[in-house]
Protein backbone atom coordinates (compact mmCIF):
# COMPACT_ATOMS: atom_id res chain seq x y z
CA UNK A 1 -29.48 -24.31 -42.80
CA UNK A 2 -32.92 -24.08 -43.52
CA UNK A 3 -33.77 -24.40 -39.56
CA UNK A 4 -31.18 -21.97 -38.59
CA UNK A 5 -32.67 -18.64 -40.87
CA UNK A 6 -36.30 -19.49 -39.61
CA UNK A 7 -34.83 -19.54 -35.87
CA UNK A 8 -33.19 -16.36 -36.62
CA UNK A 9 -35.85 -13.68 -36.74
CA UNK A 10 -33.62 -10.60 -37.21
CA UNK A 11 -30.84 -10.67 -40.23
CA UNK A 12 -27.44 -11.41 -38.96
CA UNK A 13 -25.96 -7.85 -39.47
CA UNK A 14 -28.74 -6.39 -36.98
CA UNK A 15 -27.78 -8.93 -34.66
CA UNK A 16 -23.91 -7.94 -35.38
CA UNK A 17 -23.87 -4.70 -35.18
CA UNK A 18 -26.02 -4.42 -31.66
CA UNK A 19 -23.67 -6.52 -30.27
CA UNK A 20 -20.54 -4.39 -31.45
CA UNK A 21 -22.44 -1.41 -29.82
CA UNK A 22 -22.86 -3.61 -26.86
CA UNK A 23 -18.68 -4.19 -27.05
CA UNK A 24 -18.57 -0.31 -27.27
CA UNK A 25 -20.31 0.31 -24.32
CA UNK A 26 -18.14 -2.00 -22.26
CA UNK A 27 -14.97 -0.70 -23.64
CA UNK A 28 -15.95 2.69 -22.64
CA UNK A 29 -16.93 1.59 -18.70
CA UNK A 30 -14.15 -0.76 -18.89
CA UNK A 31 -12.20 2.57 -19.32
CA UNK A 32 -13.27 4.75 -17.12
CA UNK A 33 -14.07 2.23 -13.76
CA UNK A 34 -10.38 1.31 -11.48
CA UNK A 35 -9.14 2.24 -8.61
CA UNK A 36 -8.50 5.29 -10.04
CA UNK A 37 -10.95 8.14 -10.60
CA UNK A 38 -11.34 8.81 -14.34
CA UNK A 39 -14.50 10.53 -16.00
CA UNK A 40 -15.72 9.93 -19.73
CA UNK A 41 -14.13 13.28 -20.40
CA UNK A 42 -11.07 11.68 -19.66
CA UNK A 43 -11.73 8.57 -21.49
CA UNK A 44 -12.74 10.82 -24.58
CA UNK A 45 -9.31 13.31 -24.48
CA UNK A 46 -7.04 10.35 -24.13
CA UNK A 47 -8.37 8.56 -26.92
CA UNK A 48 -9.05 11.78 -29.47
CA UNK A 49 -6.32 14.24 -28.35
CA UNK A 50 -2.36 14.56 -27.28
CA UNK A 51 -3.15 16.83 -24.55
CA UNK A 52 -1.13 15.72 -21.20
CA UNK A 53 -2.40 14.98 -17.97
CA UNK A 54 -2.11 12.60 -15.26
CA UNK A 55 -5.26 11.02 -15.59
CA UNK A 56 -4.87 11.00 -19.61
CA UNK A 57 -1.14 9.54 -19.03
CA UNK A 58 -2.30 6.55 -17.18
CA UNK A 59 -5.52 5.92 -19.51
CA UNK A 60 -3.32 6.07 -22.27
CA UNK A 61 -0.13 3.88 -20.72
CA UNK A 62 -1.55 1.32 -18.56
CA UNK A 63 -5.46 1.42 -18.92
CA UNK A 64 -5.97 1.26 -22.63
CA UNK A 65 -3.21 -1.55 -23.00
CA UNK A 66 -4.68 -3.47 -20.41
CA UNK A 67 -8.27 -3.56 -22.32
CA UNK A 68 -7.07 -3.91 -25.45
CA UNK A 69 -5.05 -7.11 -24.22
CA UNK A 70 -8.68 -8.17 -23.01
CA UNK A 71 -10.29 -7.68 -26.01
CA UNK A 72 -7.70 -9.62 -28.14
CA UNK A 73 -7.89 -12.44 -25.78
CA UNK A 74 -11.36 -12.33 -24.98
CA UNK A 75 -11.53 -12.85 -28.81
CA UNK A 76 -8.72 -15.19 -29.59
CA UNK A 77 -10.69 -17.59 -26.85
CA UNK A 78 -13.66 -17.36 -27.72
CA UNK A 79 -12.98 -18.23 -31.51
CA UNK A 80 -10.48 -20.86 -30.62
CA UNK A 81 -13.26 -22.49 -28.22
CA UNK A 82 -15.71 -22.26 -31.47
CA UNK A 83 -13.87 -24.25 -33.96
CA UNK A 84 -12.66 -26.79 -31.63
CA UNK A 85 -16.98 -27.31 -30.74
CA UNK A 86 -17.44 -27.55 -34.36
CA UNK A 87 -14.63 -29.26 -35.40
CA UNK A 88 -14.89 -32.18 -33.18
CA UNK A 89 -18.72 -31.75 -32.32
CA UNK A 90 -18.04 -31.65 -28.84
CA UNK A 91 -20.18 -29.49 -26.72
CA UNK A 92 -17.51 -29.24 -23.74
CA UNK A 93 -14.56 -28.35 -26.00
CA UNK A 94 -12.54 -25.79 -24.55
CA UNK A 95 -8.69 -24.64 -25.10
CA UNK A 96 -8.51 -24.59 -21.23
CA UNK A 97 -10.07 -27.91 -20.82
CA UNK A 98 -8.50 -30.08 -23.92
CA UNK A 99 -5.21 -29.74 -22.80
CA UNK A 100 -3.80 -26.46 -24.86
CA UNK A 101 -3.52 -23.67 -22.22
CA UNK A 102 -1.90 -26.35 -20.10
CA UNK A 103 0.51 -27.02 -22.54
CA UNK A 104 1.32 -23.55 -23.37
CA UNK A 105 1.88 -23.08 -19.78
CA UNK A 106 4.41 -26.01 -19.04
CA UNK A 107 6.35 -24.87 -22.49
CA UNK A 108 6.18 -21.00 -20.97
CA UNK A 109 8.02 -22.71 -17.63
CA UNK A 110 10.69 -24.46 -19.66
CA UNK A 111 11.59 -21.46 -21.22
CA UNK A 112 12.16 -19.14 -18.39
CA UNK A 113 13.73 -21.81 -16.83
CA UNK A 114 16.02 -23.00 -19.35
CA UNK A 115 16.38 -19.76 -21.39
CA UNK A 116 16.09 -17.15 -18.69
CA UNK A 117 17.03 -14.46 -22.00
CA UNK A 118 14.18 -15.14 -23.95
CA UNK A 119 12.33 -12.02 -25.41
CA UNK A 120 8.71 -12.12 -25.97
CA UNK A 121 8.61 -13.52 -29.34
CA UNK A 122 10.81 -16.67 -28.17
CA UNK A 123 8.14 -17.42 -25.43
CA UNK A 124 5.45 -16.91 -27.74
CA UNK A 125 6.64 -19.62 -29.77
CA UNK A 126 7.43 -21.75 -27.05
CA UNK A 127 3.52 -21.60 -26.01
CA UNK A 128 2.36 -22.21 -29.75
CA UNK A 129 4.53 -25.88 -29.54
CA UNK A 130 3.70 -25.92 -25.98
CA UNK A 131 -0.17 -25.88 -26.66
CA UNK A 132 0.37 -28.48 -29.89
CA UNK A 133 1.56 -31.13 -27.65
CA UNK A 134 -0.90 -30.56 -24.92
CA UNK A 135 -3.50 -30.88 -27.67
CA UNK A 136 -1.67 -33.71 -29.10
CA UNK A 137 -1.66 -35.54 -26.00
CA UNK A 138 -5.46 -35.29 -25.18
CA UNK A 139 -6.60 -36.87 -28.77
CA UNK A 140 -4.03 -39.17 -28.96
CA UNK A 141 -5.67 -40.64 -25.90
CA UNK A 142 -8.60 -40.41 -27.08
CA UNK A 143 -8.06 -42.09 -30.15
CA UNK A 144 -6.35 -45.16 -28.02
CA UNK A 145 -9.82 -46.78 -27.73
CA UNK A 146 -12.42 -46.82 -30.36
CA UNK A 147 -15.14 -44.29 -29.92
CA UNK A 148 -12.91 -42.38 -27.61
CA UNK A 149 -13.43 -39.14 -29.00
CA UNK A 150 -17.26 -39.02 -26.75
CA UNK A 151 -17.13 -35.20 -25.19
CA UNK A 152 -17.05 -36.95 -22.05
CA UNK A 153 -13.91 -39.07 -22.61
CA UNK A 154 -12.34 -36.26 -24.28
CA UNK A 155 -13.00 -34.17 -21.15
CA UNK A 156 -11.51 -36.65 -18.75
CA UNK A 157 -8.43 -37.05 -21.19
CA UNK A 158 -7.97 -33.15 -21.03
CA UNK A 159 -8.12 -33.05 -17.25
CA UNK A 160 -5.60 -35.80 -16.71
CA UNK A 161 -3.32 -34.20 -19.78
CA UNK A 162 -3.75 -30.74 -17.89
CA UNK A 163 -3.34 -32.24 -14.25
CA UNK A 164 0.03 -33.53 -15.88
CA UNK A 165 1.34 -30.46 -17.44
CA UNK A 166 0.94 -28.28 -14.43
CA UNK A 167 2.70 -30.52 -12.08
CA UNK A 168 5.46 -30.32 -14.35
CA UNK A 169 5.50 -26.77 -15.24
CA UNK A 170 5.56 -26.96 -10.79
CA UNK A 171 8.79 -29.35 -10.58
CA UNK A 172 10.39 -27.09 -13.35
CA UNK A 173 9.76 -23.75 -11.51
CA UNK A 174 10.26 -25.48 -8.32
CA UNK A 175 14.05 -27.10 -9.86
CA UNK A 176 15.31 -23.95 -11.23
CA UNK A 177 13.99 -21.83 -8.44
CA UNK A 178 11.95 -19.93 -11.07
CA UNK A 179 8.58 -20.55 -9.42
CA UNK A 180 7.80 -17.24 -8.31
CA UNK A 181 8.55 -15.58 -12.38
CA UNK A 182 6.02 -18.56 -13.54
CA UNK A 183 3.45 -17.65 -11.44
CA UNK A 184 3.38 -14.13 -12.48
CA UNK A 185 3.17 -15.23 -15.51
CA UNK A 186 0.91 -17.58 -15.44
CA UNK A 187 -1.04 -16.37 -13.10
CA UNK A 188 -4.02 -15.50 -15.28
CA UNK A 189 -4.05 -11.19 -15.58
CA UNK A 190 -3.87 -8.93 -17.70
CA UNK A 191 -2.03 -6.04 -15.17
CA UNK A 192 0.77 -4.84 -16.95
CA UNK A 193 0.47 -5.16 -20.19
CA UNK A 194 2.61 -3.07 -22.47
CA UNK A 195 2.03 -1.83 -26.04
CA UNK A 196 5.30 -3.68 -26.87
CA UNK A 197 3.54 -7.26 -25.87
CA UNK A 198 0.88 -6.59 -27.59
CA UNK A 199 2.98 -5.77 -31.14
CA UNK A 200 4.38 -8.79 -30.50
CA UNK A 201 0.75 -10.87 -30.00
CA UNK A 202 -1.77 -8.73 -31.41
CA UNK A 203 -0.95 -9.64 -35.36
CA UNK A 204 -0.82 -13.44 -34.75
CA UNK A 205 -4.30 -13.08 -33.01
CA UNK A 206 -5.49 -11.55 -35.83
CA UNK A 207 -4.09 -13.74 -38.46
CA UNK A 208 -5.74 -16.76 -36.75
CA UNK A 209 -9.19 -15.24 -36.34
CA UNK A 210 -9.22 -13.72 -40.34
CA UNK A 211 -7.93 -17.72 -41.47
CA UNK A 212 -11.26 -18.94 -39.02
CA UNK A 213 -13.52 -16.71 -41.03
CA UNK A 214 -11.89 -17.55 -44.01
CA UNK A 215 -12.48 -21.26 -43.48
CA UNK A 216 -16.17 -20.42 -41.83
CA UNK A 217 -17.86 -22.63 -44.34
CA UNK A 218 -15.73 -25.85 -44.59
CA UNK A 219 -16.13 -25.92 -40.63
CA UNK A 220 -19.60 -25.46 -40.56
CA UNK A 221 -19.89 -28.41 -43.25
CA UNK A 222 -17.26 -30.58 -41.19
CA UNK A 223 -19.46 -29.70 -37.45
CA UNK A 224 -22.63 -31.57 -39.56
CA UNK A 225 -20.34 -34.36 -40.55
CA UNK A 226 -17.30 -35.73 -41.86
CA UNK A 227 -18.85 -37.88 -44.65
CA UNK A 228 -20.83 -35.11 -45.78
CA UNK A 229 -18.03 -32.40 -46.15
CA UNK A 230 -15.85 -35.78 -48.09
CA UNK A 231 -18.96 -35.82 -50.24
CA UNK A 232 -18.99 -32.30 -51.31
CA UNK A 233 -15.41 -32.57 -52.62
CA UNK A 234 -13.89 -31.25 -48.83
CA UNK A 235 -10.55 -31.59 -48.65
CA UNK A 236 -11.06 -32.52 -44.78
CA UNK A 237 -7.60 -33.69 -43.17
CA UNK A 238 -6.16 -30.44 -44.88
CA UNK A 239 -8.94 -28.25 -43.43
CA UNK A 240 -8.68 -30.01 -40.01
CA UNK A 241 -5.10 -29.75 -39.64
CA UNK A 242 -5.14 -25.62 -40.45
CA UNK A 243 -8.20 -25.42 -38.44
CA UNK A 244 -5.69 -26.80 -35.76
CA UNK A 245 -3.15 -25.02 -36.24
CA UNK A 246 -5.67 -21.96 -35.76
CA UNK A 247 -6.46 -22.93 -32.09
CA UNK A 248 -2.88 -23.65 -31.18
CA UNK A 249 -2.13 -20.09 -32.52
CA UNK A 250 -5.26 -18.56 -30.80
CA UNK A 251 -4.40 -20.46 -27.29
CA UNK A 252 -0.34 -20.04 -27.38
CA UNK A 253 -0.57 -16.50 -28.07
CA UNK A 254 -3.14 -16.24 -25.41
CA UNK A 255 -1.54 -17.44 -22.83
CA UNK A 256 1.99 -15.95 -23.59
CA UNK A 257 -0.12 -12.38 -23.14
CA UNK A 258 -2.27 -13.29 -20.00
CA UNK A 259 -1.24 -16.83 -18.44
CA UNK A 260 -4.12 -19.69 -17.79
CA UNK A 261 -7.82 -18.95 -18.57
CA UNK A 262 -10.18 -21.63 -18.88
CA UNK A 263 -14.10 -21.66 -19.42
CA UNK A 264 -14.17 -18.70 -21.70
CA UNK A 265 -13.37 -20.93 -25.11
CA UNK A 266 -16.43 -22.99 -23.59
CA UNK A 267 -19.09 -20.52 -22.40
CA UNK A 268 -19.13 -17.89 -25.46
CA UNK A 269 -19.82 -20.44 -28.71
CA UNK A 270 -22.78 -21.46 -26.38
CA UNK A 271 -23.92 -18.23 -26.03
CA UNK A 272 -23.88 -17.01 -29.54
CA UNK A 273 -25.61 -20.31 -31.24
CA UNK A 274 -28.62 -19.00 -29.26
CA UNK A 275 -28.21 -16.00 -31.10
CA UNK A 276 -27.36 -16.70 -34.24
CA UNK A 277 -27.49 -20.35 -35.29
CA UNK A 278 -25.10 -23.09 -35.99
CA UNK A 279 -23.35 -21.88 -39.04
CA UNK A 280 -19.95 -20.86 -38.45
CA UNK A 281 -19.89 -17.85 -40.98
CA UNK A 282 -22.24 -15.74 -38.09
CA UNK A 283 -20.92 -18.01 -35.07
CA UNK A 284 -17.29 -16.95 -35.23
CA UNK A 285 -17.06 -13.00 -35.87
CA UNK A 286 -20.30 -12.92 -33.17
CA UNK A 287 -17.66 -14.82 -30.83
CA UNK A 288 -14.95 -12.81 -31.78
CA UNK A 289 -17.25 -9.95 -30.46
CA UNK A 290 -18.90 -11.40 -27.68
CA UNK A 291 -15.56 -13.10 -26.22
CA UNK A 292 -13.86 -10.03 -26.20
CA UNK A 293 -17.03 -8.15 -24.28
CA UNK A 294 -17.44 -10.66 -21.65
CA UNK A 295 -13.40 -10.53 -21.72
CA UNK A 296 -13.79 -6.63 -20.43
CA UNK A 297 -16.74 -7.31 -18.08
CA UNK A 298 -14.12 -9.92 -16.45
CA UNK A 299 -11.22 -7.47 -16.25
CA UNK A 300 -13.69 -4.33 -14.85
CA UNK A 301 -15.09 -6.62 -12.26
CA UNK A 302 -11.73 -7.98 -11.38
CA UNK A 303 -10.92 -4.59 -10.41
CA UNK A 304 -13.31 -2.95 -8.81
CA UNK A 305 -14.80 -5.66 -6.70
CA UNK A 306 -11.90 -5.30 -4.10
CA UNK A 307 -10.46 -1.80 -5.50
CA UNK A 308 -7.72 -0.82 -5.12
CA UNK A 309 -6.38 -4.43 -4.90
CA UNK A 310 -7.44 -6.47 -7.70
CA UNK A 311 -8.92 -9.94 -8.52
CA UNK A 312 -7.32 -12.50 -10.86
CA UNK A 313 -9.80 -12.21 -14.13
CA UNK A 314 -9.03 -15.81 -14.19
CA UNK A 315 -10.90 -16.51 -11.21
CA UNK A 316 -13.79 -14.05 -12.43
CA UNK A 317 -13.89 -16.13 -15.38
CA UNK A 318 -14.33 -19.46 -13.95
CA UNK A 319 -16.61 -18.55 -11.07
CA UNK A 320 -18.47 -17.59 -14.33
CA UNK A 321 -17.31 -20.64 -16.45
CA UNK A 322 -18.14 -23.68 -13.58
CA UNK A 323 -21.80 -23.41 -13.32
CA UNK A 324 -22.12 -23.16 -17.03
CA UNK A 325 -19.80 -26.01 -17.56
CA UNK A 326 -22.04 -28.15 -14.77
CA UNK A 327 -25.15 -27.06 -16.90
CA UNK A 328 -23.80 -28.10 -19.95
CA UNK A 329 -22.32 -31.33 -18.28
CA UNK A 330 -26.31 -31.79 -17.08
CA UNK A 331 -28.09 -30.55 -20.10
CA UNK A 332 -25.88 -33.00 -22.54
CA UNK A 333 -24.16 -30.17 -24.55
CA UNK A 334 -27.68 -28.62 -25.76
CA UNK A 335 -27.55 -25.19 -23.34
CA UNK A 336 -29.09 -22.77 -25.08
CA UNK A 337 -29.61 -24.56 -28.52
């Protein structure tokens, strides 16, 4: 702890609250840049005032949705991605790559196939088992073989787990000639999102990322290690199992709002223990932050790169998310800290 103030040369709530105005900032240009032509003016009456317009209309009805699905996922992510690094002090944990996303997304395909009426809370649930068993599967494989839990094991059990749960969320869609409804789905946007999704997601989300702060300190204890937090009277298979519960709720409910997105849970903890250390009471509301800013810079670029068509975020993200991955791959988990 002692290492981690000296290395931090500004206090914490500096370093919080320039990064919120950062978030600000994007949300605004996030706003106002698409395909079509909106000023801050704009930006400023739809937000502030009921006046009518078309601009206004679709800043209010389709923009402002849109980025606020970003930012809750961008979030959700990032803090997910966080307490799985700490928790099993592995540098390449990621929902996307240990097995959760992929899960959601195969349990997302059995339910439009197999309950073709399901509202949005139904699916939503379907993703949070969906992502449990994907998880399940990866570190039950890893705990086959003594010392199977490396990050690089891990990794290699996630891809396989993922490769797996794809294929089969394929063979379902491809069965009950739903493939085309999965892909939509799945497909990794955020075009189209309505205010009545996000009642739906947007609490959950927020529940998971208040019970992370809450438990901020036990997971910083439990990322030094295990014996230690048993020492100081931790409670550590209780904490673990919430803590995992956390990241299935933070994954499933991201991908029942925006499909597959891998790299972000892995890129942003990185990031922000540059900036503020290794203790999990700054590292997770700075990655709540920070996730959900890059999440906005991915969903502006996406469309105005090609405007008026758009790019996948998805894709944005993980032309982002590879090279880091490869660095941190190279570097031995120690980018940037």
């Amino acid at each position: 702890m002692a290492g981690d103030r000296s290395s931090r040369p500004f206090p914490f709530v500096y370093k919080l609250s320039a990064g919120f105005l950062v978030f600000l900032a994007m949300f605004a240009v996030a706003m106002m840049l698409g395909a079509a032509d909106t000023s801050a003016k704009d930006v400023w009456l739809a937000l502030t005032t009921r006046e009518a317009g078309e601009n206004l209309s679709l800043l209010r009805e389709i923009r402002l949705p849109r980025e606020v699905a970003a930012i809750f996922v961008g979030a959700a992510l990032a803090v997910s991605g966080s307490i799985m690094q700490g928790m099993t002090r592995n540098p390449l944990a990621d929902p996307g790559l240990l097995g959760l996303t992929a899960g959601a997304n195969a349990a997302l395909a059995f339910t439009i196939a197999l309950v073709p009426s399901a509202n949005y809370f139904t699916i939503m649930i379907a993703c949070f088992i969906g992502a449990a068993v994907g998880s399940a599967l990866v570190m039950g494989i890893g705990a086959i073989k003594k010392g199977g839990f490396s990050p690089l094991r891990i990794v290699l059990a996630g891809a396989a787990v993922s490769a797996f749960l794809y294929a089969a969320a394929d063979g379902i869609g491809l069965m009950f000639k739903v493939s085309k409804d999965v892909s939509m789905w799945t497909a990794g946007g955020i075009i189209g999102t309505s205010w009545g999704q996000l009642q739906v997601i947007v609490p959950f989300i927020t529940l998971g990322i208040l019970i992370a702060m809450l438990l901020s300190r036990q997971l910083t204890i439990l990322s030094l290690s295990e014996d230690i937090a048993v020492g100081l009277g931790q409670k550590t298979a209780a904490v673990k199992l919430i803590l995992f519960l956390v990241t299935v709720l933070l994954a499933g409910a991201s991908v029942a709002l925006v499909g597959n997105m891998t790299f972000l849970g892995l890129m942003i903890p990185h990031i922000v223990r540059s900036m503020v250390g290794t203790d999990y009471r700054y590292s997770i509301p700075m990655s709540a932050i920070t996730g959900a800013t890059f999440m906005l810079l991915a969903d502006t670029i996406g469309r105005t790169i090609n405007a008026p068509y758009e790019t996948p975020v998805a894709a944005i993200v993980a032309l982002m998310g590879l090279p880091f991955f490869l660095l941190v791959m190279r570097k031995g988990g120690r980018t940037f800290t």
